[in-house]
C-alpha atoms as a PDB file:
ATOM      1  CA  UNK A   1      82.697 -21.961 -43.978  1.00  0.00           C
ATOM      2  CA  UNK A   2      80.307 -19.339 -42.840  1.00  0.00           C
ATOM      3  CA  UNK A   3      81.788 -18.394 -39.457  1.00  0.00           C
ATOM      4  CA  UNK A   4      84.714 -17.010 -41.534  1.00  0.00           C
ATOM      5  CA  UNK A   5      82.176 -15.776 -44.008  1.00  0.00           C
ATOM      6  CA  UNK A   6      83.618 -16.764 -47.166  1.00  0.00           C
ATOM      7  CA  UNK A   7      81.617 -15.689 -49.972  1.00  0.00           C
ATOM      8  CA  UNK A   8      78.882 -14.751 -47.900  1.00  0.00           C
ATOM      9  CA  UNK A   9      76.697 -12.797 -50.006  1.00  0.00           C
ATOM     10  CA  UNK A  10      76.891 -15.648 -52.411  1.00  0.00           C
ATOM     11  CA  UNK A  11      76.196 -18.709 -50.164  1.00  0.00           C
ATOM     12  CA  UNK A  12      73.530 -16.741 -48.331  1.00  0.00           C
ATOM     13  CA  UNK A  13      71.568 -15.637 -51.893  1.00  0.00           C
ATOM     14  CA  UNK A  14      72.451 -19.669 -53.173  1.00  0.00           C
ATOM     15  CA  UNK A  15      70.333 -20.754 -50.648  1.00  0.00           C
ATOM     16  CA  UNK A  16      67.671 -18.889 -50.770  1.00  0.00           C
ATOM     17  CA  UNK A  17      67.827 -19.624 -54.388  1.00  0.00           C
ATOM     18  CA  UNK A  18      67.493 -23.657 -53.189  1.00  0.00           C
ATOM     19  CA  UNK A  19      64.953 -23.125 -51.036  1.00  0.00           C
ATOM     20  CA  UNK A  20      62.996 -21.569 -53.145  1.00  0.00           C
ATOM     21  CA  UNK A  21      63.227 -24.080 -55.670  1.00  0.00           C
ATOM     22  CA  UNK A  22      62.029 -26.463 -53.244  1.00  0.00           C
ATOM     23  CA  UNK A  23      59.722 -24.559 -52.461  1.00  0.00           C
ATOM     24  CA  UNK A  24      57.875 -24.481 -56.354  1.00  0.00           C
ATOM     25  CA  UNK A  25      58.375 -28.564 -56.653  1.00  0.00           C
ATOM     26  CA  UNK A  26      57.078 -28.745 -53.002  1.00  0.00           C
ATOM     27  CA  UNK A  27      54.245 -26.867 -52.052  1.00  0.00           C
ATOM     28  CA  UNK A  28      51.557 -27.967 -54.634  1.00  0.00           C
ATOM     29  CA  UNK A  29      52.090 -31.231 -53.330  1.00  0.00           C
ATOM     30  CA  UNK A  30      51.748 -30.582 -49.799  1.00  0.00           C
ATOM     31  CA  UNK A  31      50.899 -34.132 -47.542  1.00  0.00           C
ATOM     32  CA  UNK A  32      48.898 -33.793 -44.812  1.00  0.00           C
ATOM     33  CA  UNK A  33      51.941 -34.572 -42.189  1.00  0.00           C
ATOM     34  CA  UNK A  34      53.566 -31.839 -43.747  1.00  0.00           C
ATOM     35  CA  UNK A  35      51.380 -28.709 -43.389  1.00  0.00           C
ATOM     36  CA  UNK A  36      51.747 -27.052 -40.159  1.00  0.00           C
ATOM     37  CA  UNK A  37      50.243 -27.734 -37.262  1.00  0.00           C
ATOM     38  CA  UNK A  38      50.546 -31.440 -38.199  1.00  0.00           C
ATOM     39  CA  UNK A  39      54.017 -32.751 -36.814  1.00  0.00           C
ATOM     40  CA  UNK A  40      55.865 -29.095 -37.609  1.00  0.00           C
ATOM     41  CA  UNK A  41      57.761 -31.121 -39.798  1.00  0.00           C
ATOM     42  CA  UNK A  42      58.092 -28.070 -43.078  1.00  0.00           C
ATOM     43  CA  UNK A  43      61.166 -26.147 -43.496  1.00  0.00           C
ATOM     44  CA  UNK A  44      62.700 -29.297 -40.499  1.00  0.00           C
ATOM     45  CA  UNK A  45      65.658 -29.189 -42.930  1.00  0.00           C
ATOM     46  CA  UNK A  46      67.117 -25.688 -42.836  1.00  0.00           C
ATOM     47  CA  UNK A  47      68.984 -25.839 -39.331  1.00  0.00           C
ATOM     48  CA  UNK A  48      71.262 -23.251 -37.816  1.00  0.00           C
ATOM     49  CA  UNK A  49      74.458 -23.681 -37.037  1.00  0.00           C
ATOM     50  CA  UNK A  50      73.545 -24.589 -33.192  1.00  0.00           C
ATOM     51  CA  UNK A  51      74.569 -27.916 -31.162  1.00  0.00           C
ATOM     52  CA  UNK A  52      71.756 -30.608 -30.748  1.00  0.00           C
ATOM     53  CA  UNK A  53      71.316 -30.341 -27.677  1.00  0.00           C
ATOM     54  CA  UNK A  54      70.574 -26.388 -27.902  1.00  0.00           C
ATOM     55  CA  UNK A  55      67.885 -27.701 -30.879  1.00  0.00           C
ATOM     56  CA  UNK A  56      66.185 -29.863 -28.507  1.00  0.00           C
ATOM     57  CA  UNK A  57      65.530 -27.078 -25.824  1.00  0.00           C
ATOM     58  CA  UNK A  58      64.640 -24.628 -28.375  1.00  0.00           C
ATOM     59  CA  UNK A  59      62.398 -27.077 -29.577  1.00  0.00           C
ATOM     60  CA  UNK A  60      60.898 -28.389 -26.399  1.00  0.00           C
ATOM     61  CA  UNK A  61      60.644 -24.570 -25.629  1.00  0.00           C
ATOM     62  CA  UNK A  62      58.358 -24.344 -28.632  1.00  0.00           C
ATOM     63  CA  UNK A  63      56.487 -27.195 -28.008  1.00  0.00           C
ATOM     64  CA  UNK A  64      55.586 -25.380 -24.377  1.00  0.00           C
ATOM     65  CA  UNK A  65      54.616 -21.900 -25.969  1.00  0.00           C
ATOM     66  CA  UNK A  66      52.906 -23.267 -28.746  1.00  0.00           C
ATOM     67  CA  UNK A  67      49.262 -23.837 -26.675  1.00  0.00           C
ATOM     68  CA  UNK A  68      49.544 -20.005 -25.664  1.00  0.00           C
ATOM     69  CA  UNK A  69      50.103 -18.516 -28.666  1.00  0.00           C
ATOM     70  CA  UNK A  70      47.841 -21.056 -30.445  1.00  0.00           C
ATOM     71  CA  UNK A  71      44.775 -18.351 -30.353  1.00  0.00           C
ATOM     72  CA  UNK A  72      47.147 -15.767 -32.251  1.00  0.00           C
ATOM     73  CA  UNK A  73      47.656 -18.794 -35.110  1.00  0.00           C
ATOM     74  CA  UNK A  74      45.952 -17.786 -38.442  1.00  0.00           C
ATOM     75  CA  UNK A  75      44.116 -21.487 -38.158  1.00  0.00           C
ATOM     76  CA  UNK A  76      41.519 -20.997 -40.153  1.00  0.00           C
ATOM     77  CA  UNK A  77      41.401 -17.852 -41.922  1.00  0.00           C
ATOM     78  CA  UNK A  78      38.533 -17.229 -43.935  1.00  0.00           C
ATOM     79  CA  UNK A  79      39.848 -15.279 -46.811  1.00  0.00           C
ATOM     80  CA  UNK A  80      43.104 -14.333 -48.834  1.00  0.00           C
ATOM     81  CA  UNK A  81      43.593 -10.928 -47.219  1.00  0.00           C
ATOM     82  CA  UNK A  82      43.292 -12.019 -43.565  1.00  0.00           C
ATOM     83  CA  UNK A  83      45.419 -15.371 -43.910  1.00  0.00           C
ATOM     84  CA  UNK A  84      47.995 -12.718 -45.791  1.00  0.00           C
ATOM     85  CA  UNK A  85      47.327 -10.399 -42.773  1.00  0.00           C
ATOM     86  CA  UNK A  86      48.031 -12.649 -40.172  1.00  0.00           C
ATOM     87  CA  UNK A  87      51.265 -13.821 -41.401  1.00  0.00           C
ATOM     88  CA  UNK A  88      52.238 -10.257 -41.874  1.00  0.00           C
ATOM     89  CA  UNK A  89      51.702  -9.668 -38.364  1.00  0.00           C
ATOM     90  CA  UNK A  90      54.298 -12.166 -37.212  1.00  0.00           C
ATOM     91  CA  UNK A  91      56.679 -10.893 -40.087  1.00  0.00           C
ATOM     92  CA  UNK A  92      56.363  -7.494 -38.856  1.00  0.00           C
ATOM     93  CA  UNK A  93      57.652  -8.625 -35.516  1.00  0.00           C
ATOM     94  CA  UNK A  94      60.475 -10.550 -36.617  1.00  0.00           C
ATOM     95  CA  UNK A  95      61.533  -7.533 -38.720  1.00  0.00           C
ATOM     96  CA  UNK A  96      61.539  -5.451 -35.464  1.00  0.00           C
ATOM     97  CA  UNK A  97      62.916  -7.865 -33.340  1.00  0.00           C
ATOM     98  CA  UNK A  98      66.374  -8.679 -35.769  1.00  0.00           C
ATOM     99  CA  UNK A  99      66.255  -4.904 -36.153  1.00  0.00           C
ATOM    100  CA  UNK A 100      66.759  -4.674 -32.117  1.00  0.00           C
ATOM    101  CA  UNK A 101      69.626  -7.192 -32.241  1.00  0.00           C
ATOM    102  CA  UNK A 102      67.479 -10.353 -30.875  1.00  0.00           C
ATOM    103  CA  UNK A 103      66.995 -12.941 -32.540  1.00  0.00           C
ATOM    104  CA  UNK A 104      63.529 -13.505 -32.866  1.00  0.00           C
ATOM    105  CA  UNK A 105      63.271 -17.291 -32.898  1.00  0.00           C
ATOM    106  CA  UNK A 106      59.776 -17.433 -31.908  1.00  0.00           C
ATOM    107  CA  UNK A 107      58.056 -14.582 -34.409  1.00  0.00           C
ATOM    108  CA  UNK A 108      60.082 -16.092 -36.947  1.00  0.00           C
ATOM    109  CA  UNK A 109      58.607 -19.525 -36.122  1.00  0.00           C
ATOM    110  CA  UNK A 110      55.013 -18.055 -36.311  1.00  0.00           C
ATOM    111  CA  UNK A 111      55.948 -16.441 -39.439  1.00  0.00           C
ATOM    112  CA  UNK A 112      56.901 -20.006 -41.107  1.00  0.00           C
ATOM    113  CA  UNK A 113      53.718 -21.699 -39.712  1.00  0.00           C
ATOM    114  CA  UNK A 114      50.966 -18.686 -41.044  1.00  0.00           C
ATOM    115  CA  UNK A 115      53.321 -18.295 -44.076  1.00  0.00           C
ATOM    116  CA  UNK A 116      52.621 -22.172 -44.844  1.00  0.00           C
ATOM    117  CA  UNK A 117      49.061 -21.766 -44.108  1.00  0.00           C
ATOM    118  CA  UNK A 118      48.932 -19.171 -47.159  1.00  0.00           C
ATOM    119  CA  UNK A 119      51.159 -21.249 -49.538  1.00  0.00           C
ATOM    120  CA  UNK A 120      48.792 -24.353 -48.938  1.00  0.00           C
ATOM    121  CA  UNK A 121      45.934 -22.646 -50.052  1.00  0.00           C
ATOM    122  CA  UNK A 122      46.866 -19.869 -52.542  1.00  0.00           C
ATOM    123  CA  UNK A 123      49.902 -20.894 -54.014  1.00  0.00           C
ATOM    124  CA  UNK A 124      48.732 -23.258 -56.879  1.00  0.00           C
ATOM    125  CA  UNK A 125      45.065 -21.633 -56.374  1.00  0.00           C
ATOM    126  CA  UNK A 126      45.790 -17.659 -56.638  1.00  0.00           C
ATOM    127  CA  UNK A 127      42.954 -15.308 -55.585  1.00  0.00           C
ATOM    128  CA  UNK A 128      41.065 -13.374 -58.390  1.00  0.00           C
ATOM    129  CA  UNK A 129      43.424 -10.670 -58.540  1.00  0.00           C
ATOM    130  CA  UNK A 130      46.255 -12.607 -59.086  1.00  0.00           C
ATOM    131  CA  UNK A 131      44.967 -15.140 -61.113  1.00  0.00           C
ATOM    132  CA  UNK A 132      46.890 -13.844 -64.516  1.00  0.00           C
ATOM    133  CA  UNK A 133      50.121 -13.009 -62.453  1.00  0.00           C
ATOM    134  CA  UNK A 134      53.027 -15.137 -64.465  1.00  0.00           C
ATOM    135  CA  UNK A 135      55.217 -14.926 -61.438  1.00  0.00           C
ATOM    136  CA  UNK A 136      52.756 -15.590 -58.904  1.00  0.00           C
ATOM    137  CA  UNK A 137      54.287 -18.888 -57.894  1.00  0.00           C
ATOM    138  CA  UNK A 138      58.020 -18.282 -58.350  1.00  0.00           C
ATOM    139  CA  UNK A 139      57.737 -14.630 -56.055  1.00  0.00           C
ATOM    140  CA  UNK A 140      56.190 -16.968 -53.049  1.00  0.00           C
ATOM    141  CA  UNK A 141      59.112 -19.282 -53.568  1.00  0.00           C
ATOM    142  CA  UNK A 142      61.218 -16.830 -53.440  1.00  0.00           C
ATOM    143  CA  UNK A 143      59.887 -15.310 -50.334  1.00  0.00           C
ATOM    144  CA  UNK A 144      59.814 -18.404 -48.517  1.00  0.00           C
ATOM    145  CA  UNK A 145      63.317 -18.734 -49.100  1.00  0.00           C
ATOM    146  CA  UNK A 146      63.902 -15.880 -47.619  1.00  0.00           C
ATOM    147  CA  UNK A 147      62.313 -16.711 -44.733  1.00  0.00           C
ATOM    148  CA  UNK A 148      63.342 -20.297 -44.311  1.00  0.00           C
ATOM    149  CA  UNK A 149      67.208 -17.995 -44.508  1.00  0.00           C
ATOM    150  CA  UNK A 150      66.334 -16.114 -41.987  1.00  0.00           C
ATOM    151  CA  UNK A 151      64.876 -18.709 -39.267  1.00  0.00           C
ATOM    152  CA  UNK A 152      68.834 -20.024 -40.375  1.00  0.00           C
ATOM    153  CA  UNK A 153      70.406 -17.195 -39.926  1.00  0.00           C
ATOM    154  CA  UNK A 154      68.548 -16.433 -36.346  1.00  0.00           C
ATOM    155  CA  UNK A 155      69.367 -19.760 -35.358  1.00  0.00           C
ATOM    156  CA  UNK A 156      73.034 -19.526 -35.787  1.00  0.00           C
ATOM    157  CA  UNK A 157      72.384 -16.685 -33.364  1.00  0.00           C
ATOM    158  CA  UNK A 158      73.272 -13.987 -36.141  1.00  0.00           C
ATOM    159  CA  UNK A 159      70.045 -11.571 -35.934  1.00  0.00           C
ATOM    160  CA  UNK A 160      71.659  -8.683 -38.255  1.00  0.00           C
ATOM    161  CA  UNK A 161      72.040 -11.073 -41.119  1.00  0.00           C
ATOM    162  CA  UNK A 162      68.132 -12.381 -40.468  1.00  0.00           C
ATOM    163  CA  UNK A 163      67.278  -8.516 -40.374  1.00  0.00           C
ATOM    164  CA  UNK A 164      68.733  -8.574 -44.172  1.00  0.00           C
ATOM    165  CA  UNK A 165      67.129 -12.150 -44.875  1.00  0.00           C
ATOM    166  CA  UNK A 166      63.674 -10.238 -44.125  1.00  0.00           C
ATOM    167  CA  UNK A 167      64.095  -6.781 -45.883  1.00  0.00           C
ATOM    168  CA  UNK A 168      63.436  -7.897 -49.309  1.00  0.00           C
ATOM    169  CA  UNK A 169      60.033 -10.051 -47.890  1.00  0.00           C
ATOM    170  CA  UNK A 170      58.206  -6.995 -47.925  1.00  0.00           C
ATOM    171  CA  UNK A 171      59.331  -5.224 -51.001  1.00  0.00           C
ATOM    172  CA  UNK A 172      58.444  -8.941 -52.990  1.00  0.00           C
ATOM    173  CA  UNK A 173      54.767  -8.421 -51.780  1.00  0.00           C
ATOM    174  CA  UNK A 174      54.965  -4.639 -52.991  1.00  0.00           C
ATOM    175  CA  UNK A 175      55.809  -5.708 -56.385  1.00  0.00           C
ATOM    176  CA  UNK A 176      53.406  -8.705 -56.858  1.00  0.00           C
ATOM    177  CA  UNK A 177      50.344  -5.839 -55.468  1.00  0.00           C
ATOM    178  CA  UNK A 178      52.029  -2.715 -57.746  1.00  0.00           C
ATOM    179  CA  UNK A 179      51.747  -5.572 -61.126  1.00  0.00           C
ATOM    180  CA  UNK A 180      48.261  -6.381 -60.434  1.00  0.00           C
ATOM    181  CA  UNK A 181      47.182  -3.219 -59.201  1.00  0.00           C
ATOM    182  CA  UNK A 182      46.525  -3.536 -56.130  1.00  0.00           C
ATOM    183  CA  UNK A 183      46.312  -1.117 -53.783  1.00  0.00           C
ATOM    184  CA  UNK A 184      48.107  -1.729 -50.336  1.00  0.00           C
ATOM    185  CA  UNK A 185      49.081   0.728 -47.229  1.00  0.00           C
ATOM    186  CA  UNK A 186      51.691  -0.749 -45.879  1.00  0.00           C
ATOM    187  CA  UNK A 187      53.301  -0.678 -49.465  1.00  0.00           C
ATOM    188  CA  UNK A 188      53.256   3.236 -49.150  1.00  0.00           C
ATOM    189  CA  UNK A 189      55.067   3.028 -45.977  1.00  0.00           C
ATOM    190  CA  UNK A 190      57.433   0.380 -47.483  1.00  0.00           C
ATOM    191  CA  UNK A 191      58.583   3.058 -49.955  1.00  0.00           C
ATOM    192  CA  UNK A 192      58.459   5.412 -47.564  1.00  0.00           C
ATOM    193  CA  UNK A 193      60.905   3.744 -45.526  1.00  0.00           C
ATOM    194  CA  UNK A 194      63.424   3.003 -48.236  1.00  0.00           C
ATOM    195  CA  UNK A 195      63.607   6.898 -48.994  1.00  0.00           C
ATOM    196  CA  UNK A 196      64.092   7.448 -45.014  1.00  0.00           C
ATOM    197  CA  UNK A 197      66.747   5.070 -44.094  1.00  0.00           C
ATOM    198  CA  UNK A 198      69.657   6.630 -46.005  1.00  0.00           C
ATOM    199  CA  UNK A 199      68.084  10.255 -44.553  1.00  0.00           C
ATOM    200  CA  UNK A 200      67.955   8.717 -40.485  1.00  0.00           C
ATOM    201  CA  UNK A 201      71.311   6.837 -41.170  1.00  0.00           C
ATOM    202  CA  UNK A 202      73.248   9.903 -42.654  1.00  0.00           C
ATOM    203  CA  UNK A 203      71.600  12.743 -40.235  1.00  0.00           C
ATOM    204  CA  UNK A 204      72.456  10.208 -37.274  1.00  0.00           C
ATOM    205  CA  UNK A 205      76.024  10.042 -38.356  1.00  0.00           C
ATOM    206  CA  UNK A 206      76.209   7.071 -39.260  1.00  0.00           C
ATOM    207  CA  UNK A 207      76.945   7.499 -42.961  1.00  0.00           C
ATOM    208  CA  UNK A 208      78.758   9.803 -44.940  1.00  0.00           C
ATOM    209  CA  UNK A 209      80.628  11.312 -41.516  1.00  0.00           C
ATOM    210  CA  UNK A 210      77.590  12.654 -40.496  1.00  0.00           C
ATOM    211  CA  UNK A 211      75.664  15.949 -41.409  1.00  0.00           C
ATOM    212  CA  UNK A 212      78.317  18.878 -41.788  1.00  0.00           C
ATOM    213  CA  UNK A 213      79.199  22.104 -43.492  1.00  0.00           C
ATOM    214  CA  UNK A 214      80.384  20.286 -46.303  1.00  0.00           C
ATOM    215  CA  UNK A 215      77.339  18.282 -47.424  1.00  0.00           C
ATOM    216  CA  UNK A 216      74.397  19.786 -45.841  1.00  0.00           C
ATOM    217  CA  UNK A 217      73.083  20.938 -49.203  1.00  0.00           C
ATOM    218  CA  UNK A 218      72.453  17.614 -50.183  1.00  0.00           C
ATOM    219  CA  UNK A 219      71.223  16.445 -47.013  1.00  0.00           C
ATOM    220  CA  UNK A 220      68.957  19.368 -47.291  1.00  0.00           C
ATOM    221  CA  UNK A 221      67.743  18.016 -50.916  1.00  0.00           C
ATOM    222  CA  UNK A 222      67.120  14.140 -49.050  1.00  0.00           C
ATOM    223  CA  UNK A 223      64.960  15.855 -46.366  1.00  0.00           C
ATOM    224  CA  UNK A 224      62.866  17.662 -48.923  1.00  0.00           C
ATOM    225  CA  UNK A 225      62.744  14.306 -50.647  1.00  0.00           C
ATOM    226  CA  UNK A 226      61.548  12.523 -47.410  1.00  0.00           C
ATOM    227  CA  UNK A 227      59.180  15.017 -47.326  1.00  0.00           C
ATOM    228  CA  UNK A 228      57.639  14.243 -50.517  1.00  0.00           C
ATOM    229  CA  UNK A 229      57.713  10.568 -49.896  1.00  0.00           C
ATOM    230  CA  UNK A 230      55.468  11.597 -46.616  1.00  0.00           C
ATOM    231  CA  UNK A 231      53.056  13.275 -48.790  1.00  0.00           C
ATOM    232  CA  UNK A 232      52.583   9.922 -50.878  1.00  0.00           C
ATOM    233  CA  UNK A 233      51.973   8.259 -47.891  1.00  0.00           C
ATOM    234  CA  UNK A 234      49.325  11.067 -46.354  1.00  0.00           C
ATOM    235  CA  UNK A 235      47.829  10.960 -50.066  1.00  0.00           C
ATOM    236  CA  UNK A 236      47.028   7.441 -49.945  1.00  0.00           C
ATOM    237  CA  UNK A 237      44.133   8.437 -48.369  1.00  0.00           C
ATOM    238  CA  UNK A 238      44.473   5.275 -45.689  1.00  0.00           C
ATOM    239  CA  UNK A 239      41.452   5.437 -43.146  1.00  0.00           C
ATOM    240  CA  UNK A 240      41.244   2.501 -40.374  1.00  0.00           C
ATOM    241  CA  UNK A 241      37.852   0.787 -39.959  1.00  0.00           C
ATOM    242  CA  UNK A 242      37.543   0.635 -36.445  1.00  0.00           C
ATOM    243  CA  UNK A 243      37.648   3.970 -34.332  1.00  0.00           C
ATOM    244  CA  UNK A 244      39.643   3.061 -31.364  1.00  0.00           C
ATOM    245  CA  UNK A 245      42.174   0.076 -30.341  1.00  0.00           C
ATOM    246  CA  UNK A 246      45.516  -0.736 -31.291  1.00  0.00           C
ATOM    247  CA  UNK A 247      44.550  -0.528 -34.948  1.00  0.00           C
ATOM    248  CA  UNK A 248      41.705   2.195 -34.680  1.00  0.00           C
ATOM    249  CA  UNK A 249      41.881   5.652 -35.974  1.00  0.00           C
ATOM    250  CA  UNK A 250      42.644   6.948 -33.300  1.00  0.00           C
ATOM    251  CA  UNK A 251      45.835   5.432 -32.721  1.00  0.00           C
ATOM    252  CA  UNK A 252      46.513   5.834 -36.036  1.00  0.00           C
ATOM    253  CA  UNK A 253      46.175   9.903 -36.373  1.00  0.00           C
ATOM    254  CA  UNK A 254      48.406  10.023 -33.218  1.00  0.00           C
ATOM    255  CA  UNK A 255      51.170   7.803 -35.006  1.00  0.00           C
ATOM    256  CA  UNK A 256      50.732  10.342 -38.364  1.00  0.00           C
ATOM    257  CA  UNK A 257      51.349  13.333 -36.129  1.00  0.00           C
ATOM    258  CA  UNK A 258      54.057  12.348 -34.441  1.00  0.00           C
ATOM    259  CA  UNK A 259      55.934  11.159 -37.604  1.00  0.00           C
ATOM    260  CA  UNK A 260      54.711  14.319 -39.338  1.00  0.00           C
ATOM    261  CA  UNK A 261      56.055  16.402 -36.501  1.00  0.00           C
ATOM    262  CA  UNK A 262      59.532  14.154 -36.742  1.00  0.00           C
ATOM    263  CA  UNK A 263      59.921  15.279 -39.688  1.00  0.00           C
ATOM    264  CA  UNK A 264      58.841  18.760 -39.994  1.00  0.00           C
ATOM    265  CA  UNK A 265      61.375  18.883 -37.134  1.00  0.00           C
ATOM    266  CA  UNK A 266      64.371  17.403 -39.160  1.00  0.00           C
ATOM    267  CA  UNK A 267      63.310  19.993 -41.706  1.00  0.00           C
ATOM    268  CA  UNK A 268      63.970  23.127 -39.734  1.00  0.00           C
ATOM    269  CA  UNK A 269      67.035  22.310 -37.704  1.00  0.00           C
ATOM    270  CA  UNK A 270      68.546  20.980 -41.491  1.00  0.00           C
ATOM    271  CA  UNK A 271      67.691  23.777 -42.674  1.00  0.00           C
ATOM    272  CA  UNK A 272      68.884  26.223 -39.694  1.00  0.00           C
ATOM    273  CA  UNK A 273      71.818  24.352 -39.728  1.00  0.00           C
ATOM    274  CA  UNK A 274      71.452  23.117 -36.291  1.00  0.00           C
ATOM    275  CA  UNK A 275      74.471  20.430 -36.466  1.00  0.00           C
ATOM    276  CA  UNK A 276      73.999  19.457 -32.739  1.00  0.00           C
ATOM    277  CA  UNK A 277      70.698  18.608 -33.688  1.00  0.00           C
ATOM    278  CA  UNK A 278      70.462  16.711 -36.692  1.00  0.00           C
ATOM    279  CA  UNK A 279      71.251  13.326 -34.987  1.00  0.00           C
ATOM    280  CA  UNK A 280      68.293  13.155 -32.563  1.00  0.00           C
ATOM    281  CA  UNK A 281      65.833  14.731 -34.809  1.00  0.00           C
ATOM    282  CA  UNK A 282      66.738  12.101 -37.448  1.00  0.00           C
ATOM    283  CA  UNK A 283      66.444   9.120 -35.023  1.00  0.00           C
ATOM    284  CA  UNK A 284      63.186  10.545 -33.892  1.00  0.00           C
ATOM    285  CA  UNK A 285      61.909  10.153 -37.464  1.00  0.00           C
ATOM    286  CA  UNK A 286      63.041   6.515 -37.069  1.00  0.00           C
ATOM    287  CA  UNK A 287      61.301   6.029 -33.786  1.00  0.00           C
ATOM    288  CA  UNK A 288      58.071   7.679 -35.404  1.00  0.00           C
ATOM    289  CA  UNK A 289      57.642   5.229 -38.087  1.00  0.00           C
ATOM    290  CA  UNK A 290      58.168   2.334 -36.205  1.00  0.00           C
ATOM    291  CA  UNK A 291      54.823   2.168 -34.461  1.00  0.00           C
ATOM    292  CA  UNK A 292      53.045   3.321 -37.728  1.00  0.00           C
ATOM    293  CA  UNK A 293      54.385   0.943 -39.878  1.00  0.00           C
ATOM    294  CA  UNK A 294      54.207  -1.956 -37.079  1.00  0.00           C
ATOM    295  CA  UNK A 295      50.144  -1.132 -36.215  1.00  0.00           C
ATOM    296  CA  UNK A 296      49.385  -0.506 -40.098  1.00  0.00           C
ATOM    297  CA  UNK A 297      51.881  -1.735 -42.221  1.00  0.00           C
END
């Protein structure tokens, strides 16, 4: 029974497991009724654990919203990078939005309808740099379990367990791109991130009792790590197309200072010892990288 969460971890991963299964015997044989946009009827199985009655207003609520955010739809995209893009756009906002303890119904809805848009057309057919990629096919299953688990897990109103549905989305993609050698930003800030969670969540006290006399040397050693990873990601040599906007260049220097000062920050009062300041300089690094990785990630 998952309200008393009895072998959680284990039901949770079994699913995904099924769903991607049916994911690999399903997709190349996608019907016309099925695809999205025609009837909404993929992924109608995997329900939350909600009354009817709420799924009926969610779902009239969708039906009303749909015709808004129908220009944002990845309808027609017109190659493999910018179908990928646009469903990373809505996963990006799902991620942020189960981070922030909501939900996130409707980004994760998005997500499902551009993610099906890219398993209809790539998933059987690779493009030409994954074309030799053995696990091509069983990775995108796997991913849309994860997804399909998290639109569950959202839906039974549980938004930290769809956080940790999503997590391992992006880090799947990084793997398939790192295999075929493929170069990607966003997977630079992905690792990135994974060497500056433990550092935010231990400086902000959250693990290991917090940041004191005790164990500051090795916090010190995780900072200088962090640091590094930063360097990897200012290496990459990323450079935005356009020069101004939301995803211009010159949004995107101002997001690379500010993280860069973050963390040049947690560096010295570390390093000084500045206990009383550790928390909020660590957080800051947090808050830094969010609209960096959510503009160009």
């Amino acid at each position: 029974m998952m309200e008393r969460r009895l072998s959680r971890c284990g039901v949770r991963w079994a699913a995904v497991l099924t769903v991607a299964v049916a994911a690999v015997l399903a997709v190349p044989e996608l019907s016309e009724a099925a695809r999205p946009g025609r009837g909404a009827r993929v992924g109608a199985g995997m329900r939350g654990p909600r009354s009817r009655g709420a799924r009926r207003g969610s779902a009239e609520r969708g039906r009303m919203g749909f015709e808004r955010r129908r220009a944002l739809m990845p309808v027609e995209c017109p190659d493999f990078n910018s179908a990928l893009g646009a469903w990373n756009t809505f996963y990006k906002r799902s991620l942020l939005a189960t981070k922030g303890g909501k939900t996130g119904e409707r980004p994760l809805s998005d997500s499902r309808v551009a993610w099906y848009q890219v398993l209809s057309r790539y998933y059987a057919d690779p493009p030409a740099e994954y074309a030799e990629d053995a696990r091509w096919q069983t990775d995108l299953a796997t991913i849309t379990g994860h997804l399909h688990m998290a639109e569950w897990m959202a839906a039974g109103g549980d938004p930290a367990e769809a956080h940790e549905a999503l997590e391992p989305v992006r880090r799947i993609w990084m793997d398939i791109r790192t295999r075929n050698g493929v170069r990607w930003f966003g997977d630079e800030l992905t690792r990135f991130h994974d060497v500056m969670e433990p550092v935010v969540l231990w400086g902000a006290g959250q693990t290991h009792g917090g940041v004191t006399e005790e164990n500051v040397r090795e916090f010190d050693a995780e900072v200088w790590a962090l640091a590094e990873a930063w360097d990897d990601v200012i290496g990459f040599g990323f450079r935005p197309r356009s020069q101004r906007g939301p995803g211009g260049q010159l949004m995107f220097r101002m997001s690379v200072s500010r993280l860069d000062k973050a963390i040049q920050r947690l560096r010295l009062v570390a390093g000084d010892r500045l206990y009383e300041e550790i928390p909020e300089a660590a957080r800051e690094v947090r808050s830094a990288f969010v609209p960096l990785f959510m503009q160009f990630g």
